[in-house]
PDB file of N, CA and C in Angstrom:
ATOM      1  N   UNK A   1     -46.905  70.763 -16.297  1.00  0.00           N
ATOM      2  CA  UNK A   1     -46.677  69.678 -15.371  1.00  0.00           C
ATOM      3  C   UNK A   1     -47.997  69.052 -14.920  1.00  0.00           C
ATOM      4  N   UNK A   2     -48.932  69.758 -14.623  1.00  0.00           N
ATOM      5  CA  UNK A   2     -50.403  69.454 -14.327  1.00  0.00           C
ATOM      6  C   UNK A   2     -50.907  67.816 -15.208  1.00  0.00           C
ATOM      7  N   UNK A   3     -50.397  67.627 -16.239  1.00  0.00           N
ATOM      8  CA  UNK A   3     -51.157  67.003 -17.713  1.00  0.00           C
ATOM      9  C   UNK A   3     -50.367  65.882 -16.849  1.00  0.00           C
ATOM     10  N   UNK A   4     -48.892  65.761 -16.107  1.00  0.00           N
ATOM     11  CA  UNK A   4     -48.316  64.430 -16.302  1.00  0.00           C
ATOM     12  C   UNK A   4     -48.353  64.300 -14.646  1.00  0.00           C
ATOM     13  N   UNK A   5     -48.941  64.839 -13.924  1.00  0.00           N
ATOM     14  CA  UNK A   5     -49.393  64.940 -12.365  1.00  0.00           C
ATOM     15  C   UNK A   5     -50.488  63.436 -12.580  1.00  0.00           C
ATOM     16  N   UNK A   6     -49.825  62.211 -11.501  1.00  0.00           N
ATOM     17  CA  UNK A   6     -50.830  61.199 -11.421  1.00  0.00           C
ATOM     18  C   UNK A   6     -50.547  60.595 -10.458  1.00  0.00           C
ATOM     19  N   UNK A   7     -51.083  59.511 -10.269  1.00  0.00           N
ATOM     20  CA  UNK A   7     -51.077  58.719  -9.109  1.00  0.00           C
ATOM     21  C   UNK A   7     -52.055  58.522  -7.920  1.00  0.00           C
ATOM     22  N   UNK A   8     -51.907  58.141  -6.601  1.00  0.00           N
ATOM     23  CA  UNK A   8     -53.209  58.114  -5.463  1.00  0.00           C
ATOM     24  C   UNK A   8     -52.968  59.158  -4.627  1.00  0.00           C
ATOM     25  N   UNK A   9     -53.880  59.835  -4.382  1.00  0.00           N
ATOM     26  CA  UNK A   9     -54.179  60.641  -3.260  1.00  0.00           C
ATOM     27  C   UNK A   9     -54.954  60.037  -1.999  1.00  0.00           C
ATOM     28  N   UNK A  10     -54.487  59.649  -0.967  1.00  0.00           N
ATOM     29  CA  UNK A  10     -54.862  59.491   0.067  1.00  0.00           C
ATOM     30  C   UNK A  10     -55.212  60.152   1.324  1.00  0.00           C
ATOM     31  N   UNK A  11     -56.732  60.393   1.291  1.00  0.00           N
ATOM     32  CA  UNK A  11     -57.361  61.377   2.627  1.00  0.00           C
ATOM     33  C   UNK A  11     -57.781  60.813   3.730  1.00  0.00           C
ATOM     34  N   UNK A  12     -57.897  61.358   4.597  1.00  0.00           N
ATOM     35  CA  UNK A  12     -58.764  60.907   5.495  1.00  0.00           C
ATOM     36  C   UNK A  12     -59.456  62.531   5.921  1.00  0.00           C
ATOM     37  N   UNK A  13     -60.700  62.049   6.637  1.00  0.00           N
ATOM     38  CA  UNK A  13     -61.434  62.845   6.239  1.00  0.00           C
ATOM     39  C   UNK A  13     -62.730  62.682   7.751  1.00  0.00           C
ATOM     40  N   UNK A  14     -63.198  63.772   8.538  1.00  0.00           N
ATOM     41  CA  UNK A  14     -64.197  63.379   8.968  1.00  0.00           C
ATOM     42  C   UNK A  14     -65.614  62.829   8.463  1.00  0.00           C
ATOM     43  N   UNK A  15     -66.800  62.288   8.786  1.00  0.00           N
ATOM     44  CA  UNK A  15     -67.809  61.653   8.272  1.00  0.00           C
ATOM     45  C   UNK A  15     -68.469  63.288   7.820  1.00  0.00           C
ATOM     46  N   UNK A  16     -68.957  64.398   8.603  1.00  0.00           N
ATOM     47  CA  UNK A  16     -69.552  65.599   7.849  1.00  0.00           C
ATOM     48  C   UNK A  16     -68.381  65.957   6.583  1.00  0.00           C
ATOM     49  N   UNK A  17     -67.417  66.094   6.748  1.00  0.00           N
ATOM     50  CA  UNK A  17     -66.081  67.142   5.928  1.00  0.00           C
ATOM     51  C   UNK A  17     -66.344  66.133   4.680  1.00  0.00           C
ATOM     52  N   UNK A  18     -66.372  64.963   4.842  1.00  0.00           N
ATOM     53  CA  UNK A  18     -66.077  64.089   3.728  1.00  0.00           C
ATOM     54  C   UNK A  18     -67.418  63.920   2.479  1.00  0.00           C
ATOM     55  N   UNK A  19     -68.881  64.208   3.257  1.00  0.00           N
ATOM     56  CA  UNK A  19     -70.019  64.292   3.033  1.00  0.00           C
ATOM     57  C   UNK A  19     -70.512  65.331   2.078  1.00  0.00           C
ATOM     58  N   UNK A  20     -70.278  66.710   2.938  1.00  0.00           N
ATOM     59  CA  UNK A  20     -70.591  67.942   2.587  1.00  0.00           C
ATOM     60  C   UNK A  20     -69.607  68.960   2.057  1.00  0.00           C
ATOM     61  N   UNK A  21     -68.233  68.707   2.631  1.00  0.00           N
ATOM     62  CA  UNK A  21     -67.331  69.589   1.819  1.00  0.00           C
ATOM     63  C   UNK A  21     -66.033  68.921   0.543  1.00  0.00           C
ATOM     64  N   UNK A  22     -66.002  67.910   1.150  1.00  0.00           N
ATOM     65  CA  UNK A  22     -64.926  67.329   0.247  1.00  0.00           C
ATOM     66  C   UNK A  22     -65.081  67.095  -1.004  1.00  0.00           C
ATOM     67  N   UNK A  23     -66.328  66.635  -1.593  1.00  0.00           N
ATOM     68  CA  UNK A  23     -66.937  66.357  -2.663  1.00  0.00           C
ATOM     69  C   UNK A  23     -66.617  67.456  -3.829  1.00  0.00           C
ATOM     70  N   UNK A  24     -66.629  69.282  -3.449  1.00  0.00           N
ATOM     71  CA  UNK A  24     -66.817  70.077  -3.953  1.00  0.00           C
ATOM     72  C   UNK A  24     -65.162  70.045  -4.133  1.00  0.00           C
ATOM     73  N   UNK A  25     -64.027  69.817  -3.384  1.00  0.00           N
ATOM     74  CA  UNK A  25     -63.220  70.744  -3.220  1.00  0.00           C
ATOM     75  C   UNK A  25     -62.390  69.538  -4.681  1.00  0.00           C
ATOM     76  N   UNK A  26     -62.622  68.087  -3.897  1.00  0.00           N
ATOM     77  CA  UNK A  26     -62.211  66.817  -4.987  1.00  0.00           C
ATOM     78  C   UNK A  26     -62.377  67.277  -6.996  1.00  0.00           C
ATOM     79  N   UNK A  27     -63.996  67.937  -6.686  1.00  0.00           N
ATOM     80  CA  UNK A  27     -64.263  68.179  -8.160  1.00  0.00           C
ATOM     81  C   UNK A  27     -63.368  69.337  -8.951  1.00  0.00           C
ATOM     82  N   UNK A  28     -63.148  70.252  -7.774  1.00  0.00           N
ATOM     83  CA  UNK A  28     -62.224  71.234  -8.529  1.00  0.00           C
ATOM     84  C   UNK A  28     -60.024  70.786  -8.870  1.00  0.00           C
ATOM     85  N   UNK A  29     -60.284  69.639  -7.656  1.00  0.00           N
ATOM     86  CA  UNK A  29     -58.636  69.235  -7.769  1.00  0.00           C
ATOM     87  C   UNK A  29     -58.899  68.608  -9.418  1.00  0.00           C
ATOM     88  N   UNK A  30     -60.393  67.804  -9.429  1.00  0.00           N
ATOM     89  CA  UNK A  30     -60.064  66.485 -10.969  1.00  0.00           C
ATOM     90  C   UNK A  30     -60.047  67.505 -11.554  1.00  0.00           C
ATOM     91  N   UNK A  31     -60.416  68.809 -12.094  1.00  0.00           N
ATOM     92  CA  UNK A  31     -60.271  69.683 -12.868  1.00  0.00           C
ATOM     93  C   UNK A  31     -58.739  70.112 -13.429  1.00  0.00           C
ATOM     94  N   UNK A  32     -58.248  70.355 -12.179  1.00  0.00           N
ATOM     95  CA  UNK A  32     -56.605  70.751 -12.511  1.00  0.00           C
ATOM     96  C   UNK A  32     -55.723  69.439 -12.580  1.00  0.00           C
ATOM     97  N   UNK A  33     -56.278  68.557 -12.082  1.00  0.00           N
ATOM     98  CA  UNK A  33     -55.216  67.266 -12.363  1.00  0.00           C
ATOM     99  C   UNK A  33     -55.857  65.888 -12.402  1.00  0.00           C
ATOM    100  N   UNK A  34     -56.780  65.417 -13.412  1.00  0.00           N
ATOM    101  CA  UNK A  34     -57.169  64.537 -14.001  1.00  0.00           C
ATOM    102  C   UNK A  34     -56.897  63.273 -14.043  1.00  0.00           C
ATOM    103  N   UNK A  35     -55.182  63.458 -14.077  1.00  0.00           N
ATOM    104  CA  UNK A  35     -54.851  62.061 -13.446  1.00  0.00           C
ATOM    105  C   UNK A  35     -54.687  61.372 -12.124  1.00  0.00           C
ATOM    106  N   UNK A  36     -55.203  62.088 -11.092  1.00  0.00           N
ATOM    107  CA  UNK A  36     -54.687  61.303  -9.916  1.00  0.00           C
ATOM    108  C   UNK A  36     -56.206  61.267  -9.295  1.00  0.00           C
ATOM    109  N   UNK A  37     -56.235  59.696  -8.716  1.00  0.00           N
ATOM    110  CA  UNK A  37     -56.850  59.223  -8.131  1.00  0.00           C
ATOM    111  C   UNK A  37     -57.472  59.231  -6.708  1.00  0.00           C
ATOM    112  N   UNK A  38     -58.454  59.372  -6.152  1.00  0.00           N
ATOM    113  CA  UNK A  38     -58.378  59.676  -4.704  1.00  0.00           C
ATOM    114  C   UNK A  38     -58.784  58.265  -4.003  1.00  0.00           C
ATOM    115  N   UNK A  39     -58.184  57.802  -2.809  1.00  0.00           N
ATOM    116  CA  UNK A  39     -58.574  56.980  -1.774  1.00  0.00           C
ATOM    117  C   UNK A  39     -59.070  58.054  -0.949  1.00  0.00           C
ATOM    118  N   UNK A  40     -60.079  57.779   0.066  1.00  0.00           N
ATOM    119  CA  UNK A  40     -60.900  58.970   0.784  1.00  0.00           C
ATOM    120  C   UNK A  40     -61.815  57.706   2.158  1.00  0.00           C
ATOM    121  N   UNK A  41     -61.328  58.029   3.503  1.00  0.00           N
ATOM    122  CA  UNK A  41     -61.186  57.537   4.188  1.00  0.00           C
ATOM    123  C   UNK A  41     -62.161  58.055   5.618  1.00  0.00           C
ATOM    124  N   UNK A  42     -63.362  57.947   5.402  1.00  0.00           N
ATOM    125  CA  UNK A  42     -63.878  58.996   6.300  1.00  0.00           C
ATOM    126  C   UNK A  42     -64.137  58.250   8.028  1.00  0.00           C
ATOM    127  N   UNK A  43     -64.612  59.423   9.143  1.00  0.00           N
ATOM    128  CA  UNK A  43     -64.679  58.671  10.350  1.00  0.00           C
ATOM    129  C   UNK A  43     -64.497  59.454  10.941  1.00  0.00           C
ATOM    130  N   UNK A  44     -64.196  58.865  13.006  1.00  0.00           N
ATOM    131  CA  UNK A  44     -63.436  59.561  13.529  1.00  0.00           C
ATOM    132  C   UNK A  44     -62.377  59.801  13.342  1.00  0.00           C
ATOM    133  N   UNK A  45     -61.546  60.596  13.849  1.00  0.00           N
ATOM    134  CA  UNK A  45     -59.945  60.962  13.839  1.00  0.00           C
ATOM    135  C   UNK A  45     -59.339  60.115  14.073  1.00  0.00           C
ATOM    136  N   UNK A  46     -59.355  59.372  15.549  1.00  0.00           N
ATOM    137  CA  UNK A  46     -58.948  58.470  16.188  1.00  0.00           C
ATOM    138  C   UNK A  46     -58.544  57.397  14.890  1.00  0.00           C
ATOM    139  N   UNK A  47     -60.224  56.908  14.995  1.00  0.00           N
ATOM    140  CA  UNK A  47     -60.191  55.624  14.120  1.00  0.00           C
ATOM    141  C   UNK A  47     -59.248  55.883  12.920  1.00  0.00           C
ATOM    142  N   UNK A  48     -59.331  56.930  12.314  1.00  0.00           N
ATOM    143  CA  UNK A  48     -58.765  57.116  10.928  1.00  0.00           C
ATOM    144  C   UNK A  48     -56.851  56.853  11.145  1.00  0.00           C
ATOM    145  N   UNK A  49     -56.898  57.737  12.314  1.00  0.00           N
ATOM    146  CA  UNK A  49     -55.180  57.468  13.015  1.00  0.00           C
ATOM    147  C   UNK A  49     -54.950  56.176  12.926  1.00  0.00           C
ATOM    148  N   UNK A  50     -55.154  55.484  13.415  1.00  0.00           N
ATOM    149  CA  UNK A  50     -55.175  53.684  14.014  1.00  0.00           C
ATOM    150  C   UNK A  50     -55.557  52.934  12.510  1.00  0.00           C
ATOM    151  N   UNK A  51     -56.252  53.582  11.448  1.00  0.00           N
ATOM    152  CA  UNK A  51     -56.124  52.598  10.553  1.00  0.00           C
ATOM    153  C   UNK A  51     -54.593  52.706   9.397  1.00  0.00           C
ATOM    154  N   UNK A  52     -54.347  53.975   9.383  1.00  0.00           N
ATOM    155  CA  UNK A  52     -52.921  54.360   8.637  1.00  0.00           C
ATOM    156  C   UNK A  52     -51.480  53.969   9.493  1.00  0.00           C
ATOM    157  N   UNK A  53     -51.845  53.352  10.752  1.00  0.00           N
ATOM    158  CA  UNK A  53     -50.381  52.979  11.411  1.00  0.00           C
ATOM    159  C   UNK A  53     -50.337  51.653  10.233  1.00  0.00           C
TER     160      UNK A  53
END
């Protein structure tokens, strides 16, 4: 199922988490599922809340 797994992934993400950890964790998801795309949304919380209404 992995091979036909696609589409957008949409994060949001703090400005450190998105910087320093996300990068690593993103490289191991493209590993297992190649096809799906990430949108990645970094910031405050707040702000990030208020832009997905």
């Amino acid at each position: 199922m992995k091979d036909n797994l696609g589409g957008t992934l949409k994060l949001g993400a703090s400005n450190y988490f998105a910087k320093y950890k996300l990068p690593k964790i993103l490289r191991e998801f493209r590993k297992l599922y190649p096809n799906v795309e990430f949108q990645v949304l970094s910031g405050w919380s707040e702000d990030i809340y208020k832009k997905n209404e």
